[in-house]
Protein backbone atom coordinates (compact mmCIF):
# COMPACT_ATOMS: atom_id res chain seq x y z
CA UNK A 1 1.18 0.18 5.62
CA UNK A 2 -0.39 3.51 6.08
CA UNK A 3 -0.62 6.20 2.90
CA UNK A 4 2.84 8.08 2.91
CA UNK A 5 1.09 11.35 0.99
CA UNK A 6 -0.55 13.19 3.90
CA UNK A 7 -1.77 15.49 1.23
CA UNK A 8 -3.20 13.05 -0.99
CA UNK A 9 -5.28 11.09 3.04
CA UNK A 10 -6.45 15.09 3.61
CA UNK A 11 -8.03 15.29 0.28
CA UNK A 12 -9.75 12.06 0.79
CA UNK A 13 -10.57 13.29 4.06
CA UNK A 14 -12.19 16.69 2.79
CA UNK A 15 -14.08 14.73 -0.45
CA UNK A 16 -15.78 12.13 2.24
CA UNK A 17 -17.60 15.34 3.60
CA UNK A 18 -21.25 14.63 1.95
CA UNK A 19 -24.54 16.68 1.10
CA UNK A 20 -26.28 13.56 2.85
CA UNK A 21 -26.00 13.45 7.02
CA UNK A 22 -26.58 10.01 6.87
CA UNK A 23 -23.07 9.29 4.90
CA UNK A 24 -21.41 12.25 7.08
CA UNK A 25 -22.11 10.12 10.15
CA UNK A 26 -21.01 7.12 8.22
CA UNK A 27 -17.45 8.66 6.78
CA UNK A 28 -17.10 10.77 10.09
CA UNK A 29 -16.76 7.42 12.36
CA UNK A 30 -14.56 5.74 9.92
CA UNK A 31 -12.01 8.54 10.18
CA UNK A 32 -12.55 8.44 13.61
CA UNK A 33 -11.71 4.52 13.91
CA UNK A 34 -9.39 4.66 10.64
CA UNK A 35 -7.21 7.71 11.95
CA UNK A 36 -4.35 7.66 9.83
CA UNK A 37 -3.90 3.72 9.12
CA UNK A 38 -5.69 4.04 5.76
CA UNK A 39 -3.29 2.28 3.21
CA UNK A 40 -3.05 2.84 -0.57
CA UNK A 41 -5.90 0.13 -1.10
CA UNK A 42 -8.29 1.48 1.15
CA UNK A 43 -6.87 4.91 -0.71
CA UNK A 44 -8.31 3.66 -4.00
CA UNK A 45 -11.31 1.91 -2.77
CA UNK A 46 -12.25 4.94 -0.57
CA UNK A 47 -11.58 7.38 -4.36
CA UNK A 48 -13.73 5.17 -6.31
CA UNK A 49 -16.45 5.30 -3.95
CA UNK A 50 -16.57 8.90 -2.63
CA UNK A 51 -16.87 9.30 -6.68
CA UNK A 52 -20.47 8.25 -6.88
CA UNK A 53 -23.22 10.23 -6.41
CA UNK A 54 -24.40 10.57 -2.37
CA UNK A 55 -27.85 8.44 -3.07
CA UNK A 56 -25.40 5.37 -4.58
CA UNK A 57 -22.95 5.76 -1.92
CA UNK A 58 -25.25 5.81 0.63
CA UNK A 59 -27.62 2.58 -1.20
CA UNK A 60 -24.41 0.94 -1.10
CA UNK A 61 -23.22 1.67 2.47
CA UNK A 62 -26.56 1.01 3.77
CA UNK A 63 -26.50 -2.36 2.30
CA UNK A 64 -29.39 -1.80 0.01
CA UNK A 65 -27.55 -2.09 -3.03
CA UNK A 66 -24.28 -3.97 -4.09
CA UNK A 67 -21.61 -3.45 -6.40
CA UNK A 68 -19.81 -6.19 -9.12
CA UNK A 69 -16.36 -4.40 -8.51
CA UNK A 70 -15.07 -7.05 -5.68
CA UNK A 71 -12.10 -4.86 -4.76
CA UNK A 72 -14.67 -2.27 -3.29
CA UNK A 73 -16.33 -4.74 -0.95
CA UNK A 74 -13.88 -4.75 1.81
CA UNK A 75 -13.66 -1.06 1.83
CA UNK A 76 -17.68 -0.97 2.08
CA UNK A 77 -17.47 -3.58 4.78
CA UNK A 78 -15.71 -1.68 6.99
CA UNK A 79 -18.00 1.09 6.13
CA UNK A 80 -21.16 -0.87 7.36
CA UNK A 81 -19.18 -1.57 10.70
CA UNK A 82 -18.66 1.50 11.88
């Protein structure tokens, strides 16, 4: 089920805008392939993880680091794939 709050997808939209081109290219495609069909999990996921700092996000994303919280894996997943 897709996030009702349009308000609440913008904002995540507008916070996955990064100082690093490498994550823009990243977050850019997976709005691009996500569209609208983000649902309050990926939401959360997507919140906790455009709350680190660019160089952990990207570590992360890039799959040179990894993170214990399991219900940010899928989200990071998909991430990778795009």
């Amino acid at each position: 089920m897709a996030l009702a709050n349009s308000e609440a997808l913008e904002r995540l939209k507008w916070r996955s805008r990064r100082g690093l081109l490498e994550l823009d290219i990243v977050l850019t495609r997976f709005w691009a392939q996500a569209g609208d069909e983000v649902d309050e999990g990926d939401a959360a996921a997507l919140e906790r993880l455009l709350a680190l700092p660019d160089n952990d996000l990207l570590d992360l994303v890039m799959g040179r680091a990894d993170t214990s919280e399991t219900q940010l894996r899928p989200m990071l997943q998909r991430l990778r794939t795009v």
